[in-house]
Protein backbone atom coordinates (compact mmCIF):
# COMPACT_ATOMS: atom_id res chain seq x y z
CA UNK A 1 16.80 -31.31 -63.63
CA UNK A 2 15.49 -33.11 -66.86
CA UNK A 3 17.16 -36.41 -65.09
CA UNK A 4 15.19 -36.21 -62.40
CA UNK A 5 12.32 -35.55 -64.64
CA UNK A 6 12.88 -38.35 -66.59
CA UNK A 7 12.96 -40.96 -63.79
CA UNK A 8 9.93 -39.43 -62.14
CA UNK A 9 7.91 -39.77 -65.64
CA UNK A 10 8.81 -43.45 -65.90
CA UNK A 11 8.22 -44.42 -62.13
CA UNK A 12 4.92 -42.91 -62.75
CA UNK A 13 3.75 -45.30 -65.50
CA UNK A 14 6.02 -48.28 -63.75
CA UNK A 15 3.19 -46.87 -60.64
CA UNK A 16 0.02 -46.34 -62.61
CA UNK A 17 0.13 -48.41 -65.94
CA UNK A 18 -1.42 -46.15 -68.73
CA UNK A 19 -1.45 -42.35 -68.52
CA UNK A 20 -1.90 -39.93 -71.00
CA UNK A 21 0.57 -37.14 -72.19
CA UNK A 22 -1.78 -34.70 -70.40
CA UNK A 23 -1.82 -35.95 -67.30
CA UNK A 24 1.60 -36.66 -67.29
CA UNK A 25 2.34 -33.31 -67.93
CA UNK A 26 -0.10 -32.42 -64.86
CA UNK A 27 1.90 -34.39 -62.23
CA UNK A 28 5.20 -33.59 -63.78
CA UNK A 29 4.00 -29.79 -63.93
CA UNK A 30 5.57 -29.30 -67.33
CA UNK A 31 3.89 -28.86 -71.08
CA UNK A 32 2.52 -31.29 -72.73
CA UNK A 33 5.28 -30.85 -75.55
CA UNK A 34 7.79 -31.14 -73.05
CA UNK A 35 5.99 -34.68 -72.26
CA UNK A 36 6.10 -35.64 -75.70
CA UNK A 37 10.09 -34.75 -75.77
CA UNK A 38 10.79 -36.72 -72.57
CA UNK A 39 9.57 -39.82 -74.26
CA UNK A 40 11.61 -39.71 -76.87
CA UNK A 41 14.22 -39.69 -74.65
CA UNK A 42 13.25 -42.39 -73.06
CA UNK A 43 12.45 -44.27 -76.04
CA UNK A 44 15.94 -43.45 -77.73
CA UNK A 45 17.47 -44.57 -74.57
CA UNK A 46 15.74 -48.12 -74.45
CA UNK A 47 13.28 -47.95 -72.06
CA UNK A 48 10.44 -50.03 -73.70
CA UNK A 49 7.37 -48.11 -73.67
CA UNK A 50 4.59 -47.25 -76.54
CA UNK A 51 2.11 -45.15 -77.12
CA UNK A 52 -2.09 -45.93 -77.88
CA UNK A 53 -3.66 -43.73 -80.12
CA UNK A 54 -7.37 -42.67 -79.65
CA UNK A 55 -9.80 -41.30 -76.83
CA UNK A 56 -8.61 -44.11 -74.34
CA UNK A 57 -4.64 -44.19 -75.37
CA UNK A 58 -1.68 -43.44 -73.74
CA UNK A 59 1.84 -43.90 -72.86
CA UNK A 60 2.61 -47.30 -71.29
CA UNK A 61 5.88 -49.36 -70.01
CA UNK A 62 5.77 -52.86 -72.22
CA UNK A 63 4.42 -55.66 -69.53
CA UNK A 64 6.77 -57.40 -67.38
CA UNK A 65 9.21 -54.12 -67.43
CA UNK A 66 10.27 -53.35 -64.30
CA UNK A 67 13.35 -50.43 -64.01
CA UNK A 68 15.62 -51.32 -61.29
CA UNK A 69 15.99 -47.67 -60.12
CA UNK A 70 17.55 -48.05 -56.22
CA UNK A 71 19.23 -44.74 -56.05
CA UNK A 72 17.25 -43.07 -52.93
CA UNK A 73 19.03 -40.04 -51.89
CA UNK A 74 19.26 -39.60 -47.78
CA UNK A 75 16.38 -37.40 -47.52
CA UNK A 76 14.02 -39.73 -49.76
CA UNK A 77 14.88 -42.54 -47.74
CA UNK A 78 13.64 -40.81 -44.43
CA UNK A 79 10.51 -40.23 -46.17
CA UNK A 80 10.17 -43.50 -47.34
CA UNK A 81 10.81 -45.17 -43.55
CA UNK A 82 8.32 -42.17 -41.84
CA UNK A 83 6.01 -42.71 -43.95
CA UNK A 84 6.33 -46.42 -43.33
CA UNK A 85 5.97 -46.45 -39.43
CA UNK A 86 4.28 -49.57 -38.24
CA UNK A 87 1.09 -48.57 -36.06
CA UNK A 88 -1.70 -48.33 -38.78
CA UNK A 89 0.12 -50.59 -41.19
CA UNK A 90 -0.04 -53.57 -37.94
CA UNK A 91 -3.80 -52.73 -37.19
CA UNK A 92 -4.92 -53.40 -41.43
CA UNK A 93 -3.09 -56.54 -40.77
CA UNK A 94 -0.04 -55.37 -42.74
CA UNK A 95 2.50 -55.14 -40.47
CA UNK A 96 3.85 -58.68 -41.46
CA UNK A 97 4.08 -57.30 -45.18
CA UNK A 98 5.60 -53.67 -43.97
CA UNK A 99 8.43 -55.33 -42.21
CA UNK A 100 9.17 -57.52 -45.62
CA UNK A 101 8.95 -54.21 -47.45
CA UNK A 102 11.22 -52.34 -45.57
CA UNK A 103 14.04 -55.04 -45.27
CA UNK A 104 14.05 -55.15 -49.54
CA UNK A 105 13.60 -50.86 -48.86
CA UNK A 106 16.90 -51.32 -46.82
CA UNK A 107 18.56 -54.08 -48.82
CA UNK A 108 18.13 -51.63 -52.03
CA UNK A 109 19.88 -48.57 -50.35
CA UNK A 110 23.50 -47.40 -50.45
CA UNK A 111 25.44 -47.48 -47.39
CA UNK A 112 24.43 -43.68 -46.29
CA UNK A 113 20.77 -43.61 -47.11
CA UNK A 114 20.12 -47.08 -45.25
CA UNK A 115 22.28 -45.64 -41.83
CA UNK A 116 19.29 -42.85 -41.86
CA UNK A 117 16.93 -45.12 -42.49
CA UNK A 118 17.93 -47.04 -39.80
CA UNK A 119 18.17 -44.09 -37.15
CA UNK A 120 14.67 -43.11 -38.15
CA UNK A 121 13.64 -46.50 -36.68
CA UNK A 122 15.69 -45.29 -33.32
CA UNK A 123 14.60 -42.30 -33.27
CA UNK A 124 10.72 -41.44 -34.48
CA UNK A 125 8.09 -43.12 -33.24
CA UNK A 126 4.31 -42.23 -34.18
CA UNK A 127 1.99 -42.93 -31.94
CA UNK A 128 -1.67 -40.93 -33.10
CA UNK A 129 -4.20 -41.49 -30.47
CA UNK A 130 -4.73 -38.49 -28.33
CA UNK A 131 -3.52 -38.30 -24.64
CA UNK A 132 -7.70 -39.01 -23.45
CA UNK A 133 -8.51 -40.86 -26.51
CA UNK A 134 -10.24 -44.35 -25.90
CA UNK A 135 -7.81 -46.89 -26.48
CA UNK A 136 -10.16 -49.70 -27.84
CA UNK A 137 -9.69 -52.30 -30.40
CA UNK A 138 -11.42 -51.86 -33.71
CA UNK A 139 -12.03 -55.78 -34.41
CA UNK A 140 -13.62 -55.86 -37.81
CA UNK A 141 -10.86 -53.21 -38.99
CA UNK A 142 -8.61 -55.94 -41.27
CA UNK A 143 -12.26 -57.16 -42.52
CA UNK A 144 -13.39 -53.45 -43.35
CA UNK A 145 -9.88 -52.70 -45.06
CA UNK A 146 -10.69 -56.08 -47.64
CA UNK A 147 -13.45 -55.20 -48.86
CA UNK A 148 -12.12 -51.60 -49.49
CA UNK A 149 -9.30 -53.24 -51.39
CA UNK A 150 -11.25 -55.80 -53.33
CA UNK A 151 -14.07 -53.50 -53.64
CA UNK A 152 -17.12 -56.15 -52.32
CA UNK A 153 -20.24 -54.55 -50.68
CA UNK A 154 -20.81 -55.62 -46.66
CA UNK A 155 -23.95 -55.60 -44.76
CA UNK A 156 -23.12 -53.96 -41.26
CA UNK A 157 -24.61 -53.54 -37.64
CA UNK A 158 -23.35 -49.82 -36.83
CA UNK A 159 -24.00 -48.16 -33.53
CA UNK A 160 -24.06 -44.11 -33.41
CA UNK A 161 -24.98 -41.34 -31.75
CA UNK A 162 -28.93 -40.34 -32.51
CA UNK A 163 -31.82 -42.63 -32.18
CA UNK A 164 -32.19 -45.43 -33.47
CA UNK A 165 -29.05 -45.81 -31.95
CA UNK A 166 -28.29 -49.15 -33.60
CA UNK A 167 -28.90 -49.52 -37.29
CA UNK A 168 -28.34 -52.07 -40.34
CA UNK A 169 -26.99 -51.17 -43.95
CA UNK A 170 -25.69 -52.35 -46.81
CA UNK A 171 -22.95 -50.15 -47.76
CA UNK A 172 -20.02 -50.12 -50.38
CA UNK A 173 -16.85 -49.36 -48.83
CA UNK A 174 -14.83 -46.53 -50.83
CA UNK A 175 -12.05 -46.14 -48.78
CA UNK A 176 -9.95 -45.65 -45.01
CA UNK A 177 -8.91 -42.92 -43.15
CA UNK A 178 -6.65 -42.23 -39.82
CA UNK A 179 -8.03 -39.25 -38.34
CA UNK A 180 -6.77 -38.85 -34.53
CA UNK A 181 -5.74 -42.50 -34.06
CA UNK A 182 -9.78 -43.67 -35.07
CA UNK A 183 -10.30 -45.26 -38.02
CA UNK A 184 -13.25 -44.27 -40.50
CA UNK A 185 -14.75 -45.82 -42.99
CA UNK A 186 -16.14 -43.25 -46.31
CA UNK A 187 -18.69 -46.16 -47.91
CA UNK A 188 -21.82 -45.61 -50.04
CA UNK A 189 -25.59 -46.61 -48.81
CA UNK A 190 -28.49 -46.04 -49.29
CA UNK A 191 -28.35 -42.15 -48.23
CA UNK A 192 -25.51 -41.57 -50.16
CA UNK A 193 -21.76 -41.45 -48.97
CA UNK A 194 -21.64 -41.08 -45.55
CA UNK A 195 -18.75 -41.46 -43.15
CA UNK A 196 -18.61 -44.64 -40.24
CA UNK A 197 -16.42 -45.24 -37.44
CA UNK A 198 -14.83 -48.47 -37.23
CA UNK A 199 -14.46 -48.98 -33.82
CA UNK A 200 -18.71 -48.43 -33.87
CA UNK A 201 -19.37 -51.46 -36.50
CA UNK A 202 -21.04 -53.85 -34.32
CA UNK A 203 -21.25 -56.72 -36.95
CA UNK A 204 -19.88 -57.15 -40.15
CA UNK A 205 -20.67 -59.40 -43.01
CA UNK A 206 -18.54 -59.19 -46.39
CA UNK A 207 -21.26 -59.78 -49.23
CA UNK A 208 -20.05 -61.38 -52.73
CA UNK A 209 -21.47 -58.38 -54.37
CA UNK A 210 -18.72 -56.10 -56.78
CA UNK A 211 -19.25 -52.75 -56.94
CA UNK A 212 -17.45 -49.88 -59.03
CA UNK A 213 -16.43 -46.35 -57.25
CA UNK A 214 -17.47 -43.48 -59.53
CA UNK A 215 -14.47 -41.95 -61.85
CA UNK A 216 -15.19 -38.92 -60.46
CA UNK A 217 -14.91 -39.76 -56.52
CA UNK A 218 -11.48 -38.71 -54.73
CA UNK A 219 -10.97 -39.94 -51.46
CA UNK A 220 -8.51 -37.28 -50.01
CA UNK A 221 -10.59 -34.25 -51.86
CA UNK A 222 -14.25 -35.75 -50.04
CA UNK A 223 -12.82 -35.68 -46.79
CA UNK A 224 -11.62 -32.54 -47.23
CA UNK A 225 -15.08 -31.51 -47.71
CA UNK A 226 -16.29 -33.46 -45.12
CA UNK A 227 -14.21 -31.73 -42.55
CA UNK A 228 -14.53 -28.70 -43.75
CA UNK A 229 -18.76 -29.16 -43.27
CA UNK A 230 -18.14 -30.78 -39.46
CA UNK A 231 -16.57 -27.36 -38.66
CA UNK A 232 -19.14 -25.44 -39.92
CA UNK A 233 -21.85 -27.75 -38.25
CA UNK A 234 -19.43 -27.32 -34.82
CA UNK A 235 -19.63 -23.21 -34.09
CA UNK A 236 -22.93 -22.08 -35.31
CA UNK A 237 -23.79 -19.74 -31.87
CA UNK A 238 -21.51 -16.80 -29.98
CA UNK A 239 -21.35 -16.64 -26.07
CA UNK A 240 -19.67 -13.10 -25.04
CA UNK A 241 -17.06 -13.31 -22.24
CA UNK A 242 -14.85 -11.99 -19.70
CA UNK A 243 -10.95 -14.09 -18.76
CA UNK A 244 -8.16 -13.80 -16.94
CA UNK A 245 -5.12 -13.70 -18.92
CA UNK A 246 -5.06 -17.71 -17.67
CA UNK A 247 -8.34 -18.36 -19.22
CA UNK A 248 -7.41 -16.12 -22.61
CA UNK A 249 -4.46 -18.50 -22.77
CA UNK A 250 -6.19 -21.53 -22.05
CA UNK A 251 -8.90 -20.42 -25.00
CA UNK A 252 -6.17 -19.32 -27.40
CA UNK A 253 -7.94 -15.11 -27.28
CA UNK A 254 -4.70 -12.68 -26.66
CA UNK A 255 -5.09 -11.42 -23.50
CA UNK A 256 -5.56 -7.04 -23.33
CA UNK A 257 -2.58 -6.76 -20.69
CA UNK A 258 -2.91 -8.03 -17.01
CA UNK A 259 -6.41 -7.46 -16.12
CA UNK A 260 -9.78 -8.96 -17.70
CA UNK A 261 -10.03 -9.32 -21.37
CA UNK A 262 -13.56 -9.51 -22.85
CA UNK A 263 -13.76 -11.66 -26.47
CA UNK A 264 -16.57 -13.39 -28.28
CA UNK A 265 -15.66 -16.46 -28.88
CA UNK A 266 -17.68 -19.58 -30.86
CA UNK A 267 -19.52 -22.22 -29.73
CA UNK A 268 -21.15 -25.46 -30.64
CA UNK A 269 -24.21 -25.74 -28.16
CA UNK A 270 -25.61 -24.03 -24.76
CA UNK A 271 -24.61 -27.93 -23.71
CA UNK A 272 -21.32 -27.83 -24.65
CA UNK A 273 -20.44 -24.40 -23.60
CA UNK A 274 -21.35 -25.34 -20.57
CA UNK A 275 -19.58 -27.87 -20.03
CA UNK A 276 -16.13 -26.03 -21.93
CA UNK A 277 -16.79 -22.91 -19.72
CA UNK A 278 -16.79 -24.75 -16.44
CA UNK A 279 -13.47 -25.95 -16.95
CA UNK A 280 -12.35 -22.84 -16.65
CA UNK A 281 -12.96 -22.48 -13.18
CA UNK A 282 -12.56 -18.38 -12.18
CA UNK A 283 -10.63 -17.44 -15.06
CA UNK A 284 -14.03 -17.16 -17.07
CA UNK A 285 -17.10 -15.20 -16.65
CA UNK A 286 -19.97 -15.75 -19.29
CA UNK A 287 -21.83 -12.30 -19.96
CA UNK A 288 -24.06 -13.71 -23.02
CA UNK A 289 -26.34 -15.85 -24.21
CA UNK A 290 -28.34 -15.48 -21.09
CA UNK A 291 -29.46 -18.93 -21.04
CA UNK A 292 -25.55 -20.28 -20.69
CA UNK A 293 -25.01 -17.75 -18.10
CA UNK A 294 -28.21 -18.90 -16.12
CA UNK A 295 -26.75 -22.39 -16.51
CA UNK A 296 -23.23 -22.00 -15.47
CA UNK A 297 -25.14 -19.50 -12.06
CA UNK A 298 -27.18 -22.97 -11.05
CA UNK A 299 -24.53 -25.44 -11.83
CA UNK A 300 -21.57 -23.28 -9.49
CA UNK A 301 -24.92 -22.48 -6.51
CA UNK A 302 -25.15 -26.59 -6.86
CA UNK A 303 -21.67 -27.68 -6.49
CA UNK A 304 -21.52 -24.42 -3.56
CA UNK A 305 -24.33 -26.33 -1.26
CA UNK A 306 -22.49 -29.71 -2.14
CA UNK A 307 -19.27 -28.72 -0.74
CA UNK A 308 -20.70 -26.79 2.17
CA UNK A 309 -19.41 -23.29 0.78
């Protein structure tokens, strides 16, 4: 156990360069004293690392050292090559790089971790998009993903949703994410962080201006918080209905035995319900809000007179 300890704590400041014995202690999940123990160790055994004194100090590995570590067990080496898969890596323009990376992955391995490894590659394939997702190209993607990398501002026609449909900013890109095979881009404006698709960037212009993400910002935690504030935007109103056991399955409500089960159930709009609730064909009945029900009563008289029923 300690072992294993010990190799994580030094591939953690081979990974991150300086860190102090607190926050190694965090990611190890161990005391700080235990920290302070675990570098001796290290130290005794000749790994050549130091430690800085003061407000900024730390523990750090001396430049140059590199440990030659290569002993992936069979599971670690799955999660290396699934967590390697080449669809995102190709569209950031990486894919060239990712193949390099997994041959010295693979050239590093002992003979039983690299035969997994290599019937991962037979047998997974990732593929994100949804079955009736768009399938366009997201051309300025490999520009978007530099300047996120070398942290430069851009200056960027965007098209979205609400008048004025197109728009022009100058924005600081603060990092990528792969949500449902779309790409979005989390940059600051001038309103603040706020979220882009890629595949909606009309233009693009890098800018020579450097800019500095906040200590403070964490990508994974803000779009954790940005999600969490789309749902609540989503289901803000109720509609009361009636299904078939079909249309309880089809809506995810457990059906009340064979006959008609009547659930509340959340929606995002009058619009949108109506559009949801007329998929459903027969195996829904709308009781409330009044105003969907009315809608859903005209659209079904409508398509009645159209097909001669």
């Amino acid at each position: 156990m300690r072992a294993s300890r010990l190799v994580t704590l030094l591939l953690l400041l081979q990974d991150r360069g300086r860190m102090t014995a607190r926050q190694l202690a965090e990611e190890l999940e161990v005391s700080v004293r235990t920290v302070y123990r675990d570098v001796e160790a290290l130290g005794a055994a000749g790994i050549p690392l130091y430690g800085d004194a003061g407000h900024a100090g730390g523990y750090r590995l001396v430049d140059g050292y590199r440990t030659r570590l290569t002993g992936l067990t069979a599971d670690e080496a799955r999660a290396a090559f699934l967590a390697a898969l080449p669809g995102p890596a190709t569209e950031l323009g990486l894919g060239d790089a990712l193949a390099t990376a997994r041959l010295k992955l693979r050239a590093a391995l002992s003979t039983e971790p690299r035969e997994h490894a290599g019937r991962i590659q037979e047998r997974f394939l990732f593929d994100a998009p949804g079955w009736y997702g768009a399938t366009g190209q997201t051309p300025h993607l490999p520009s978007v993903a530099d300047a996120v990398w070398t942290r430069r501002a851009v200056h960027l026609r965007y098209r979205r949703w609400r008048a004025p449909e197109e728009i022009e900013r100058r924005v600081e890109p603060y990092g990528l994410v792969l949500k449902a095979g779309r790409w979005y881009l989390v940059a600051n404006g001038p309103h603040g962080i706020r979220t882009y698709r890629v595949d909606q960037i009309l233009e693009l212009q890098s800018l020579e201006e450097r800019f500095t993400v906040p200590d403070d910002f964490d990508l994974a935690a803000h779009w954790k918080g940005h999600l969490e504030d789309f749902r609540a935007r989503l289901h803000t109103g109720e509609a009361l209905v009636r299904l078939t056991p079909e249309g309880a399955r089809r809506i995810g409500v457990t059906p009340e035995g064979e006959g008609w089960t009547e659930a509340r159930v959340p929606i995002e709009s009058i619009d949108h319900a109506h559009g949801e609730f007329l998929r459903l064909g027969a195996d829904v009945e709308v009781m409330a809000p009044a105003e969907l029900r009315d809608r859903i009563a005209a659209t079904t008289r409508t398509l009645a007179t159209r097909y001669g029923v």
